[in-house]
C-alpha atoms as a PDB file:
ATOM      1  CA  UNK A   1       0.000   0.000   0.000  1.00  0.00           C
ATOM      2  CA  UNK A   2       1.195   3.250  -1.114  1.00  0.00           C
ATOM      3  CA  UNK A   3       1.698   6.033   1.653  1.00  0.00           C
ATOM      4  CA  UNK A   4       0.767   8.916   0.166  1.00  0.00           C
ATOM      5  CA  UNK A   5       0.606  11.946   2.231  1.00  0.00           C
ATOM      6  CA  UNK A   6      -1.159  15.321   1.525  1.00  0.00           C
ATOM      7  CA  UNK A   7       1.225  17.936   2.110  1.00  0.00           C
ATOM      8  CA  UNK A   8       0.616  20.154   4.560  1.00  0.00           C
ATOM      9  CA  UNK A   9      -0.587  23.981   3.708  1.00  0.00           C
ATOM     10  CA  UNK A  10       1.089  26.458   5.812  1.00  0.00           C
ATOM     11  CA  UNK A  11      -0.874  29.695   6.426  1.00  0.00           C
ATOM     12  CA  UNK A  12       0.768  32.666   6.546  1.00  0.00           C
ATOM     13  CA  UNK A  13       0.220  34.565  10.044  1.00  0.00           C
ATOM     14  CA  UNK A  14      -2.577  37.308   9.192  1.00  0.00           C
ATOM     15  CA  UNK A  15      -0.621  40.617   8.849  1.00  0.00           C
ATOM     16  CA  UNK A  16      -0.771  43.196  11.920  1.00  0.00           C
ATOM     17  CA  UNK A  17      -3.120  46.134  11.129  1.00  0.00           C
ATOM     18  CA  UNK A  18      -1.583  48.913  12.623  1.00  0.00           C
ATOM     19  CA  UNK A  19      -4.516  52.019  13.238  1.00  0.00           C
ATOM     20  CA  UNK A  20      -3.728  54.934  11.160  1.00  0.00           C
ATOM     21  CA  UNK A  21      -2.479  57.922  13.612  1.00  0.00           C
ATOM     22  CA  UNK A  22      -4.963  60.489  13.357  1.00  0.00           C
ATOM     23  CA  UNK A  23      -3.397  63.698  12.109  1.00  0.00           C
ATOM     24  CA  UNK A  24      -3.945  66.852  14.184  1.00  0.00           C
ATOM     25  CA  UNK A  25      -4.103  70.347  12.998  1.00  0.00           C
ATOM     26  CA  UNK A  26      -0.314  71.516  13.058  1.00  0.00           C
ATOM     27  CA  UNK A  27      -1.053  74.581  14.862  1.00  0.00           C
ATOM     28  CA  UNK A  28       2.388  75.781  15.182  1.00  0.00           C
ATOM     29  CA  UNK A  29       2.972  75.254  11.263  1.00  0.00           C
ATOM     30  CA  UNK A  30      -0.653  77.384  10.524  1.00  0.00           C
ATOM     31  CA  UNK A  31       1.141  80.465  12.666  1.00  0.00           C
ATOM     32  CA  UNK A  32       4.505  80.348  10.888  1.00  0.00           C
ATOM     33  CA  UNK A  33       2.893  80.775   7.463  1.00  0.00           C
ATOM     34  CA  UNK A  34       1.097  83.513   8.395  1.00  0.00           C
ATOM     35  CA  UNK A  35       3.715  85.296   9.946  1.00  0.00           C
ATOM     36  CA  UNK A  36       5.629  84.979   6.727  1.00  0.00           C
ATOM     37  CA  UNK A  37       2.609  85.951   4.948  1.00  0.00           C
ATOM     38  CA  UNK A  38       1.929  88.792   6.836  1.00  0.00           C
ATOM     39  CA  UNK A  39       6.017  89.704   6.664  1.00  0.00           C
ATOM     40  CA  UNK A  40       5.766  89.276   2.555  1.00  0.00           C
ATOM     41  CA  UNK A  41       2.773  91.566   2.343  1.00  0.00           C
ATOM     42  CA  UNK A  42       3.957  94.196   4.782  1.00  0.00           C
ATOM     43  CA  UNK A  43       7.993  94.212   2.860  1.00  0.00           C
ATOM     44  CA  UNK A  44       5.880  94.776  -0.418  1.00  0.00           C
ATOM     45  CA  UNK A  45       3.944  97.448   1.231  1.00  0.00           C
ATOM     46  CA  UNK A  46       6.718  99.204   2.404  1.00  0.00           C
ATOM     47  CA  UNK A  47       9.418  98.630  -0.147  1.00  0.00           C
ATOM     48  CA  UNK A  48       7.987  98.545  -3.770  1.00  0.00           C
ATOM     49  CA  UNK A  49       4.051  99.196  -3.805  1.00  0.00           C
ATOM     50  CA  UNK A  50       1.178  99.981  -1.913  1.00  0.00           C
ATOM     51  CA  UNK A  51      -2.586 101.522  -2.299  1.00  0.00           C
ATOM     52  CA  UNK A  52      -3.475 104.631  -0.818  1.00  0.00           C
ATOM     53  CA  UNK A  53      -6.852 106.670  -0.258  1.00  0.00           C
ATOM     54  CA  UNK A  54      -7.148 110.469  -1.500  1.00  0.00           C
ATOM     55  CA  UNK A  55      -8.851 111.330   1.438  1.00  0.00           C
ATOM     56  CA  UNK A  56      -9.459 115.201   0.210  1.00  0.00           C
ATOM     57  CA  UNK A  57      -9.637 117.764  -2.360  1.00  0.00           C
ATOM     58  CA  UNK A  58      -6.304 119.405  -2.511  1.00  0.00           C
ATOM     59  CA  UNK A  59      -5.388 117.825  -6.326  1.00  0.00           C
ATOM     60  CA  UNK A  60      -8.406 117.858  -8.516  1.00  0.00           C
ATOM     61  CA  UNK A  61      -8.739 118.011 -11.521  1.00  0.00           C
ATOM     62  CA  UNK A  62      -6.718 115.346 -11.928  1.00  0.00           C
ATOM     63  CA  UNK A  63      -7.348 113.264  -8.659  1.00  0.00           C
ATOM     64  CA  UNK A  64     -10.794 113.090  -6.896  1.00  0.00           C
ATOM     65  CA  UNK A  65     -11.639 112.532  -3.496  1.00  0.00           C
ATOM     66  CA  UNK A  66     -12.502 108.496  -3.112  1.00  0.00           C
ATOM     67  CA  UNK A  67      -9.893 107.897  -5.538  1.00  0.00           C
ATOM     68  CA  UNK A  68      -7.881 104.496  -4.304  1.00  0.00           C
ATOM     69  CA  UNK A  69      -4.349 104.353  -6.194  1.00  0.00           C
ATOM     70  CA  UNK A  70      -0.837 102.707  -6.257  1.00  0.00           C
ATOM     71  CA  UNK A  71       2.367 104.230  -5.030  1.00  0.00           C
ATOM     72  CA  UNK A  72       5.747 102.765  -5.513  1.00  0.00           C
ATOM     73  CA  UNK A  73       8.579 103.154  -3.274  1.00  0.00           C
ATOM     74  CA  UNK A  74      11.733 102.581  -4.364  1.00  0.00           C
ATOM     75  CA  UNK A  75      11.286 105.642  -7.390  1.00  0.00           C
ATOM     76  CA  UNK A  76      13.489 108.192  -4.961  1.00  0.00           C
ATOM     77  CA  UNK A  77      15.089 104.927  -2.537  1.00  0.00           C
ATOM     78  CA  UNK A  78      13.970 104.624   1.168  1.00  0.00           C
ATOM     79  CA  UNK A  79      13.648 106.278   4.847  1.00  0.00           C
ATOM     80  CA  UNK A  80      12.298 106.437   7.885  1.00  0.00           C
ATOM     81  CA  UNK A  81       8.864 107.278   6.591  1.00  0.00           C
ATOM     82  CA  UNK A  82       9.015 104.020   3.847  1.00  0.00           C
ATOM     83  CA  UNK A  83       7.774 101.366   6.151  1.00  0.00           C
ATOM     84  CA  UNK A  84       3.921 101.432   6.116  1.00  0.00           C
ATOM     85  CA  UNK A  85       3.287 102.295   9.840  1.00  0.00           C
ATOM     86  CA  UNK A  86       6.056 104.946  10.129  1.00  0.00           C
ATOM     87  CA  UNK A  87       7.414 102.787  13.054  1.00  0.00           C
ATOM     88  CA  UNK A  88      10.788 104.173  12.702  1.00  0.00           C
ATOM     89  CA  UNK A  89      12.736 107.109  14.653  1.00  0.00           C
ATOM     90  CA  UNK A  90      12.543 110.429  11.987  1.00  0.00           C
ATOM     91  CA  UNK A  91      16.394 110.567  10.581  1.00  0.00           C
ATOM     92  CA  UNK A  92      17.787 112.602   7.701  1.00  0.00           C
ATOM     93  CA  UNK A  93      18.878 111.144   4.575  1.00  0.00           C
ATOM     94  CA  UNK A  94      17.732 108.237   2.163  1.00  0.00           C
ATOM     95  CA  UNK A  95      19.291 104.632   0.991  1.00  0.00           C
ATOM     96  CA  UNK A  96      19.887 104.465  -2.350  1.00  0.00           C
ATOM     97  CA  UNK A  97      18.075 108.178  -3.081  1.00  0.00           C
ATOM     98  CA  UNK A  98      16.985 110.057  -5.864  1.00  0.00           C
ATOM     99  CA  UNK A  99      15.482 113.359  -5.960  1.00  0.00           C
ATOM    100  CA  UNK A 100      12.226 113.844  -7.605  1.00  0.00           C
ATOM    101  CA  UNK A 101      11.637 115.153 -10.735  1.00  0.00           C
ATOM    102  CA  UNK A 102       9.755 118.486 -10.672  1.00  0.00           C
ATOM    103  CA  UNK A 103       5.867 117.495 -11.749  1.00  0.00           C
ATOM    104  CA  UNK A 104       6.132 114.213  -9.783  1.00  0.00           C
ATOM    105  CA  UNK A 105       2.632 113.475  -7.883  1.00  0.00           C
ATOM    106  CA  UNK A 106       4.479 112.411  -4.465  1.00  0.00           C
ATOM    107  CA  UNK A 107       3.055 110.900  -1.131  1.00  0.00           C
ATOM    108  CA  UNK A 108       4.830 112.597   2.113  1.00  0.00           C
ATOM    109  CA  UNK A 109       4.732 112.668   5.406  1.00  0.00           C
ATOM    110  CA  UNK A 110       5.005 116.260   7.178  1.00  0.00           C
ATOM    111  CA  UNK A 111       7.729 116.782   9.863  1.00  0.00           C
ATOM    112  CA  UNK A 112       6.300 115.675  13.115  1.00  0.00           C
ATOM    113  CA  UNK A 113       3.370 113.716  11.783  1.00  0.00           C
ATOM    114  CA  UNK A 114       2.704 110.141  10.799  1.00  0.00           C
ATOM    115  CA  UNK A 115      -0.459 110.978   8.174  1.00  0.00           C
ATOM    116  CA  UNK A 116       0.465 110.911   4.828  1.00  0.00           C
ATOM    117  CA  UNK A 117      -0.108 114.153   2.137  1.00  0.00           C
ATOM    118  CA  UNK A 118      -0.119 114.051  -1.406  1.00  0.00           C
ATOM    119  CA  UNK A 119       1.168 116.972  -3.542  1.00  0.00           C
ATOM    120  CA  UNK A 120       3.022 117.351  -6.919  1.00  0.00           C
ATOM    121  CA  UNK A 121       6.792 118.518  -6.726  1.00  0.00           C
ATOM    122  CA  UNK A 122       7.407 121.604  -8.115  1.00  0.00           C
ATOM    123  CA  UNK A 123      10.676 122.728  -7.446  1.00  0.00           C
ATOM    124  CA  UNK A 124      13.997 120.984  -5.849  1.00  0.00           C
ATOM    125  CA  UNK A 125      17.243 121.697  -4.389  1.00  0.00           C
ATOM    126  CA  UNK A 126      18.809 125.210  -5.606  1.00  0.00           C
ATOM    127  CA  UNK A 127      15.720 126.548  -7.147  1.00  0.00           C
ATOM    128  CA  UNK A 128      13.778 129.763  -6.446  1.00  0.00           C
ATOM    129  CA  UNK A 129      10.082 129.811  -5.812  1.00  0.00           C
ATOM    130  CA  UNK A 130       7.349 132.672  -5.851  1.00  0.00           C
ATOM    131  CA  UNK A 131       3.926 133.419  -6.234  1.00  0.00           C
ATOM    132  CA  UNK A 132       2.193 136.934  -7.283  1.00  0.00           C
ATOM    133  CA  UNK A 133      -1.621 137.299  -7.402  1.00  0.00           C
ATOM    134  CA  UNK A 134      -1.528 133.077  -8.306  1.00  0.00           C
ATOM    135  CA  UNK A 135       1.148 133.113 -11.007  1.00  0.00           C
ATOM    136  CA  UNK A 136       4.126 130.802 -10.061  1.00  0.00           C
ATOM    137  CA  UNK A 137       7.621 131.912 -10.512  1.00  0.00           C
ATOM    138  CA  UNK A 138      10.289 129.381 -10.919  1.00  0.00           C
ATOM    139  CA  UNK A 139      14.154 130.918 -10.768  1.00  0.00           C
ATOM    140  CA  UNK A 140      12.470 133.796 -11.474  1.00  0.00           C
ATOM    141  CA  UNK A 141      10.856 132.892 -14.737  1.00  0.00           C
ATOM    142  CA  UNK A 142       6.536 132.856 -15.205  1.00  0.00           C
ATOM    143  CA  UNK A 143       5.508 129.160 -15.231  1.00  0.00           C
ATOM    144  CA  UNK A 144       3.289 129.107 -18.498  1.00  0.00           C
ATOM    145  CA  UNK A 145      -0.348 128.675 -18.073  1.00  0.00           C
ATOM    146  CA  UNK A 146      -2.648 127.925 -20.176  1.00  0.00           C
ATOM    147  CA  UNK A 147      -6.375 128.627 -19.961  1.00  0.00           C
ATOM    148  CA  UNK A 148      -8.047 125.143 -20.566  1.00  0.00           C
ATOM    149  CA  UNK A 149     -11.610 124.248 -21.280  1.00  0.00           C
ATOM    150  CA  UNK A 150     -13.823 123.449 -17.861  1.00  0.00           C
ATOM    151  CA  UNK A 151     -14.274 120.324 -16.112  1.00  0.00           C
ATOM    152  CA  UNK A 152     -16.865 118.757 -15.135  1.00  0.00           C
ATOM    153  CA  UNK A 153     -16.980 116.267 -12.319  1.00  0.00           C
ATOM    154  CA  UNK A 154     -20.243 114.837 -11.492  1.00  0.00           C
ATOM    155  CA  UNK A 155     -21.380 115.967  -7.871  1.00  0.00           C
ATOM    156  CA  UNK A 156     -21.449 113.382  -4.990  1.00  0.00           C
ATOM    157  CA  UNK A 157     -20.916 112.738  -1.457  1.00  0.00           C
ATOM    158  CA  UNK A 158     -17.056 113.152  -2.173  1.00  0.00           C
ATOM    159  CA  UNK A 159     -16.896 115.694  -4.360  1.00  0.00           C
ATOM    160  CA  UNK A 160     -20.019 118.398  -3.051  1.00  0.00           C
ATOM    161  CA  UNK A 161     -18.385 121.400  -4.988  1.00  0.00           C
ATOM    162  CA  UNK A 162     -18.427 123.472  -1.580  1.00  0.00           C
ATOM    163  CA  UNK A 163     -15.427 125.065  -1.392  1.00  0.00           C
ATOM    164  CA  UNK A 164     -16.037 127.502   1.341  1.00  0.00           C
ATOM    165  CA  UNK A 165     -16.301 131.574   0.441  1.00  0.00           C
ATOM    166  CA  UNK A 166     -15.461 130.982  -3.240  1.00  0.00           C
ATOM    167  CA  UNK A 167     -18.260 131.444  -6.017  1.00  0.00           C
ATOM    168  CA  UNK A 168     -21.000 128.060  -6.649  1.00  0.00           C
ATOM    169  CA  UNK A 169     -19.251 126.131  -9.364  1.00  0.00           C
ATOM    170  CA  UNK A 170     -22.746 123.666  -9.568  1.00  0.00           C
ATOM    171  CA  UNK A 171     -24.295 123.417 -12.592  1.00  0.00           C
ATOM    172  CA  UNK A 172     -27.381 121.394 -14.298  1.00  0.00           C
ATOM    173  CA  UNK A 173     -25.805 118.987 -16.813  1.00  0.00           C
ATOM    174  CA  UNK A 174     -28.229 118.395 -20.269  1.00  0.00           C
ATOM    175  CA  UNK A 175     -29.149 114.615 -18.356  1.00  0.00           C
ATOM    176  CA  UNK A 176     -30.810 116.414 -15.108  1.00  0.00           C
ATOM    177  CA  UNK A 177     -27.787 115.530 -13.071  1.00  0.00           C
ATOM    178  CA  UNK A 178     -25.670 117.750 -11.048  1.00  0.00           C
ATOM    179  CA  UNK A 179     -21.832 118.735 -12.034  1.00  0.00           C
ATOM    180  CA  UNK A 180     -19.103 120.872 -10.427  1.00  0.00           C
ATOM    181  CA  UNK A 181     -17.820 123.136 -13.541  1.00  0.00           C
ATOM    182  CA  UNK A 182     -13.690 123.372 -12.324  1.00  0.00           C
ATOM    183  CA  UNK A 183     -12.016 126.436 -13.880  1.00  0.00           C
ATOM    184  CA  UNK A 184      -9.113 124.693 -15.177  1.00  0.00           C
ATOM    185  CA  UNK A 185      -5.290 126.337 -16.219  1.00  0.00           C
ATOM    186  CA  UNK A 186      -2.648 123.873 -17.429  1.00  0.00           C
ATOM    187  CA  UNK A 187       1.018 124.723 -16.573  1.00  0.00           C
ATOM    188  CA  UNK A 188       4.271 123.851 -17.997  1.00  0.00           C
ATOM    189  CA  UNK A 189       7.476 123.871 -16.312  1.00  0.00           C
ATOM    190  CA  UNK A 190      10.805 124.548 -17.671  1.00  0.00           C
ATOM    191  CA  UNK A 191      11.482 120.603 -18.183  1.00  0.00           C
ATOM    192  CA  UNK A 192       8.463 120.148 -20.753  1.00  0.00           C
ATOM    193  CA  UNK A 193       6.248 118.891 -18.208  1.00  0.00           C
ATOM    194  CA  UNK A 194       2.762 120.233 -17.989  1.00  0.00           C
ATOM    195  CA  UNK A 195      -0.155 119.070 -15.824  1.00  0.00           C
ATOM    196  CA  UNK A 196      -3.843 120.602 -14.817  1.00  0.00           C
ATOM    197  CA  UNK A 197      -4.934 122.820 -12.072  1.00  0.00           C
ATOM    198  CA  UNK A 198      -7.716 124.634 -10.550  1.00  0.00           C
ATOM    199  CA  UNK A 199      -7.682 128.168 -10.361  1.00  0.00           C
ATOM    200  CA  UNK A 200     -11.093 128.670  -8.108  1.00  0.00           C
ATOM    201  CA  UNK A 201     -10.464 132.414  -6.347  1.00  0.00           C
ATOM    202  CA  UNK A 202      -7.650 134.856  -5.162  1.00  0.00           C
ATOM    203  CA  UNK A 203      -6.173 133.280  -1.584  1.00  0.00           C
ATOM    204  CA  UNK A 204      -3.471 136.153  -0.230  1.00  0.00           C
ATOM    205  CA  UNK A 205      -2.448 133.413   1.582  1.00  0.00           C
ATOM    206  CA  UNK A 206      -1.467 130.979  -1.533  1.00  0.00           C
ATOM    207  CA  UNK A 207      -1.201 133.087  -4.070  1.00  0.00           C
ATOM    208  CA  UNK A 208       1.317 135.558  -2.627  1.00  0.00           C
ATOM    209  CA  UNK A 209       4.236 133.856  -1.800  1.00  0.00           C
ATOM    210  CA  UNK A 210       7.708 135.690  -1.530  1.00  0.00           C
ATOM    211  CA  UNK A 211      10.731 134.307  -2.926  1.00  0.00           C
ATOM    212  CA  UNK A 212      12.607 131.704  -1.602  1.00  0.00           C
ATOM    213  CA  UNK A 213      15.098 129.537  -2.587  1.00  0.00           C
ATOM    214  CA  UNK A 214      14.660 125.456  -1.598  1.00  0.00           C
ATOM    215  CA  UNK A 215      17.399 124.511   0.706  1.00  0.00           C
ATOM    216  CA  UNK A 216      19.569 121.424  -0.262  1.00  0.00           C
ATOM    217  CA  UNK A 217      17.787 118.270   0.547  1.00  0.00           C
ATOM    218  CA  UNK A 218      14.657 119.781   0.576  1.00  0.00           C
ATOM    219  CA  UNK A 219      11.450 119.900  -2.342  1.00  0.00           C
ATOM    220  CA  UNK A 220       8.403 122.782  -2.716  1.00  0.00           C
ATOM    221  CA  UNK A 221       5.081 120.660  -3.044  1.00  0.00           C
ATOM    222  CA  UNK A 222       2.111 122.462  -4.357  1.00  0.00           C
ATOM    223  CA  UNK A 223      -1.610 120.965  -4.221  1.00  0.00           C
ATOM    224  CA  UNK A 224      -3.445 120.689  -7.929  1.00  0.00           C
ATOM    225  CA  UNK A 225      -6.160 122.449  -6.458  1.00  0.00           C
ATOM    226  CA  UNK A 226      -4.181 125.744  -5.787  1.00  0.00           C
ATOM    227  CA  UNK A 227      -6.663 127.516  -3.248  1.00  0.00           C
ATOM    228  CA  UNK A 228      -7.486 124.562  -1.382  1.00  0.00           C
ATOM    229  CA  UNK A 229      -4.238 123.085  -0.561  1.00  0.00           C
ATOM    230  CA  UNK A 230      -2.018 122.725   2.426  1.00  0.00           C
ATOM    231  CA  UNK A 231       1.277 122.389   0.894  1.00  0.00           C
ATOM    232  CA  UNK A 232       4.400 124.396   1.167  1.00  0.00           C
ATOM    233  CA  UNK A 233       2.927 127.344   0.631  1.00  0.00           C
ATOM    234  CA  UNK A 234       0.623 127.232   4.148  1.00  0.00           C
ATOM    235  CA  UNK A 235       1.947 127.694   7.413  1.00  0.00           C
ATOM    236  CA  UNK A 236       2.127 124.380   9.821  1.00  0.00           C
ATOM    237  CA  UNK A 237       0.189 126.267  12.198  1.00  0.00           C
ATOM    238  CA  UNK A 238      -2.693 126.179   9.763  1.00  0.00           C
ATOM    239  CA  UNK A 239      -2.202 122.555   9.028  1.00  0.00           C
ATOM    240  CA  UNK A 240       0.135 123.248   5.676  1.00  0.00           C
ATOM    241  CA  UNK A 241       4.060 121.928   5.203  1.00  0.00           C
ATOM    242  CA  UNK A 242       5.384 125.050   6.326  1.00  0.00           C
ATOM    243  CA  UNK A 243       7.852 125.425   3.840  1.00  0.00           C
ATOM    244  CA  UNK A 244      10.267 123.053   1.593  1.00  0.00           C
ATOM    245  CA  UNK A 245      10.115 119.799   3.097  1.00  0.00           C
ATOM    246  CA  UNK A 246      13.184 117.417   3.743  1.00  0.00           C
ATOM    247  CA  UNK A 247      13.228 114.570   0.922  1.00  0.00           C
ATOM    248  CA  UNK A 248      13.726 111.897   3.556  1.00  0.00           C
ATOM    249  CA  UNK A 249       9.686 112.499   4.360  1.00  0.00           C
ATOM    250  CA  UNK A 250       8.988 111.612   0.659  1.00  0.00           C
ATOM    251  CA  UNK A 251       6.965 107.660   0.622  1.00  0.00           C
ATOM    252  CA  UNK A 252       6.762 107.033  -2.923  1.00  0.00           C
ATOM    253  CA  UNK A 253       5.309 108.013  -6.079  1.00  0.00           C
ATOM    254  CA  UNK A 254       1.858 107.975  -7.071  1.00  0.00           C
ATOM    255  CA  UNK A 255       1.402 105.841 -10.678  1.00  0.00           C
ATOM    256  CA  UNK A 256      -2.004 105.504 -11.598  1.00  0.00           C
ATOM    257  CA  UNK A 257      -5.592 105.225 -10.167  1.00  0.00           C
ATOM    258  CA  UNK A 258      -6.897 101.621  -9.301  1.00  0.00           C
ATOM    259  CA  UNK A 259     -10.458 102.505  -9.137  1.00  0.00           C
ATOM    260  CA  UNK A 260     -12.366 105.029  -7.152  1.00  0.00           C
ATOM    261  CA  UNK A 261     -15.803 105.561  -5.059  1.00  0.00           C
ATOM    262  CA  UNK A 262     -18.136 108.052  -4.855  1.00  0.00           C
ATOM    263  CA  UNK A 263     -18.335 108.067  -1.279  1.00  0.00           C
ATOM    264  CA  UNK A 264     -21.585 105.984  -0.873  1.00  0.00           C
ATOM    265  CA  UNK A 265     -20.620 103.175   0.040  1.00  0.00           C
ATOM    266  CA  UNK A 266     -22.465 101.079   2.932  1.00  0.00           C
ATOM    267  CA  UNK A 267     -20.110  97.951   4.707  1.00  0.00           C
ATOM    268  CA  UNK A 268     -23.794  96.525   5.417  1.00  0.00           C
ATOM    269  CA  UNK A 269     -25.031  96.720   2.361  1.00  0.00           C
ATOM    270  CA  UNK A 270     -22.963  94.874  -0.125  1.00  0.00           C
ATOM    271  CA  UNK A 271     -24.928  96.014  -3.294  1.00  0.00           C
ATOM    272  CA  UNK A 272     -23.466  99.717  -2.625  1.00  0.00           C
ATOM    273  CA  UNK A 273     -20.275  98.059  -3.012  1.00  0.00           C
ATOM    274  CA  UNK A 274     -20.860  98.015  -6.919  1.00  0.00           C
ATOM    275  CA  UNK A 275     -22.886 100.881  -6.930  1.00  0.00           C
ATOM    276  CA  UNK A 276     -20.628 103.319  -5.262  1.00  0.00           C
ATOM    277  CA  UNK A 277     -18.034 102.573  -8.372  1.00  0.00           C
ATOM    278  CA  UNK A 278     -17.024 105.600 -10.381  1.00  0.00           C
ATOM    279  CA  UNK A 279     -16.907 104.618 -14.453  1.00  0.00           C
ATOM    280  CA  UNK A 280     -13.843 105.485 -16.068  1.00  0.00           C
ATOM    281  CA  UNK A 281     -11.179 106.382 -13.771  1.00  0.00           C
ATOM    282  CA  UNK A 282      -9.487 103.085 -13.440  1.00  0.00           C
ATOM    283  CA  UNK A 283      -5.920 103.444 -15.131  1.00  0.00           C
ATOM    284  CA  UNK A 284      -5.899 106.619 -15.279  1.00  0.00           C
ATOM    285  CA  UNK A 285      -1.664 107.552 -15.157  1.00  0.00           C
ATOM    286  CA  UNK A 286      -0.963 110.126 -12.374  1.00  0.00           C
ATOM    287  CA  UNK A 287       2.188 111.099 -14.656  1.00  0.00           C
ATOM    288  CA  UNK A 288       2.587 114.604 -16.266  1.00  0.00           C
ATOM    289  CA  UNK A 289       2.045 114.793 -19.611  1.00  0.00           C
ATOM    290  CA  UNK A 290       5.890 115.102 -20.964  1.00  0.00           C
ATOM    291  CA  UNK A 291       6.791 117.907 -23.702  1.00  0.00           C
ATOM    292  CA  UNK A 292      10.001 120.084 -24.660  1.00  0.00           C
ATOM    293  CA  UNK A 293      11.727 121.703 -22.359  1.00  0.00           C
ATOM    294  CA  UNK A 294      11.981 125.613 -22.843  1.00  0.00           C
END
């Protein structure tokens, strides 16, 4: 008889299931990317570009309250005043600076303050400034000025057209709707340069300046809007620059307009969000319009 024998299966051991670690939120890891985060977006802010809010009058025609725009940084280099909360001790002098080209739109803060102004440069280091009865002198030669056709910017919650003692500049547009009608001059500097400005009303106090000649390290900033701007023209005590101001208190340079908002805007009530939108002013270059010098 034949012994045959079956052979015998092994089974493999059943493998060890191991439960799956359940993974928590890495708190710790969520912080650190927002810290760089927030550290990207504040060195951008403060180093190449950020938005900023015209939050008045002082440089129509060409920039409306409600406007929101971009300013870059590095045009002139950097100081104290180039980091976006101003959190560093005032000291003279810039890294890598550049003065600004006279009809530059600049952002600045004035000595002594942390709120930021925006004016166009009109004259730099060596040059003479003066005003008679609201012509501007520049090394003692008549800016040119040209009379230009009105403007008219529709009326709104940002732009009333009240402007104190000086004549109603409202009128009735042919569509029913209210517009402020901006007596508009264009001047020309000696570098070609040329930009718009409102000539509303005689101001002693703007449009008599005496002579004087911008120390070094030091720019004369004038407002578009020349009888409704505190700018070096105004004393500090009545909220102006007081004078040339140092270059070091220079932020940036304004480029062009983002978009801008009439000023009735609701945070509740997200439909005004769209509604509030002015048409046409988004790219709009804040640059003067460049020509031959004379």
């Amino acid at each position: 008889m034949t012994d045959e024998r079956k052979p015998t299966t092994v089974e493999a051991p059943a493998a060890a299931v191991i439960p799956a670690k359940k993974e928590g939120t890495d708190w710790w890891g969520e912080v650190k990317a927002i810290f760089w985060l927030v550290l990207a977006v504040l060195a951008i802010h403060s180093f190449i570009a950020k938005p900023f809010y015209i939050p008045s009058e002082s440089m129509m025609p060409g920039l409306l309250k409600g406007d929101r725009l971009v300013v870059t940084k590095y045009p002139y280099g950097w100081s104290w005043v180039s980091p976006s909360f101003h959190i560093l001790p005032q000291m003279q002098g810039r890294l890598f600076g550049r003065m600004p080209t006279p009809g530059d739109v600049v952002i600045l803060t004035p000595p002594g303050e942390t709120s930021d102004y925006i004016k166009r440069v009109i004259a730099v280091p060596g040059d003479t400034v003066e005003m008679v009865a609201g012509q501007l002198y520049i090394n003692g030669k008549a800016v040119k000025r040209e009379r230009r056709p009105a403007v008219r910017v529709p009326v709104d919650e940002n732009v009333p057209c009240v402007f104190g003692q000086a004549q109603d500049f409202r009128v009735q547009g042919e569509d029913g709707k209210l517009y402020c009608e901006l007596p508009v001059v264009r001047e020309t500097l000696a570098n070609g340069r040329s930009f718009d400005t409102v000539d509303l009303e005689y101001n002693a106090m703007v449009d008599d300046v005496p002579k004087i000649t911008i120390p070094a390290d030091h720019v004369w900033v004038m407002g578009d809007n020349r009888d409704k701007s505190a700018d070096s023209r105004v004393p500090a005590a009545e909220q102006g620059l007081g004078g040339p101001v140092p270059w070091e208190n220079i932020g940036g340079r304004a480029e062009f307009i983002t978009f801008s908002l009439d000023g009735t805007t609701q945070y509740l009530n997200p439909v005004s969000w769209f509604t509030a939108f002015r048409g046409g002013r988004a790219g709009t270059s804040l640059r003067p319009a460049e020509g031959s010098a004379r």
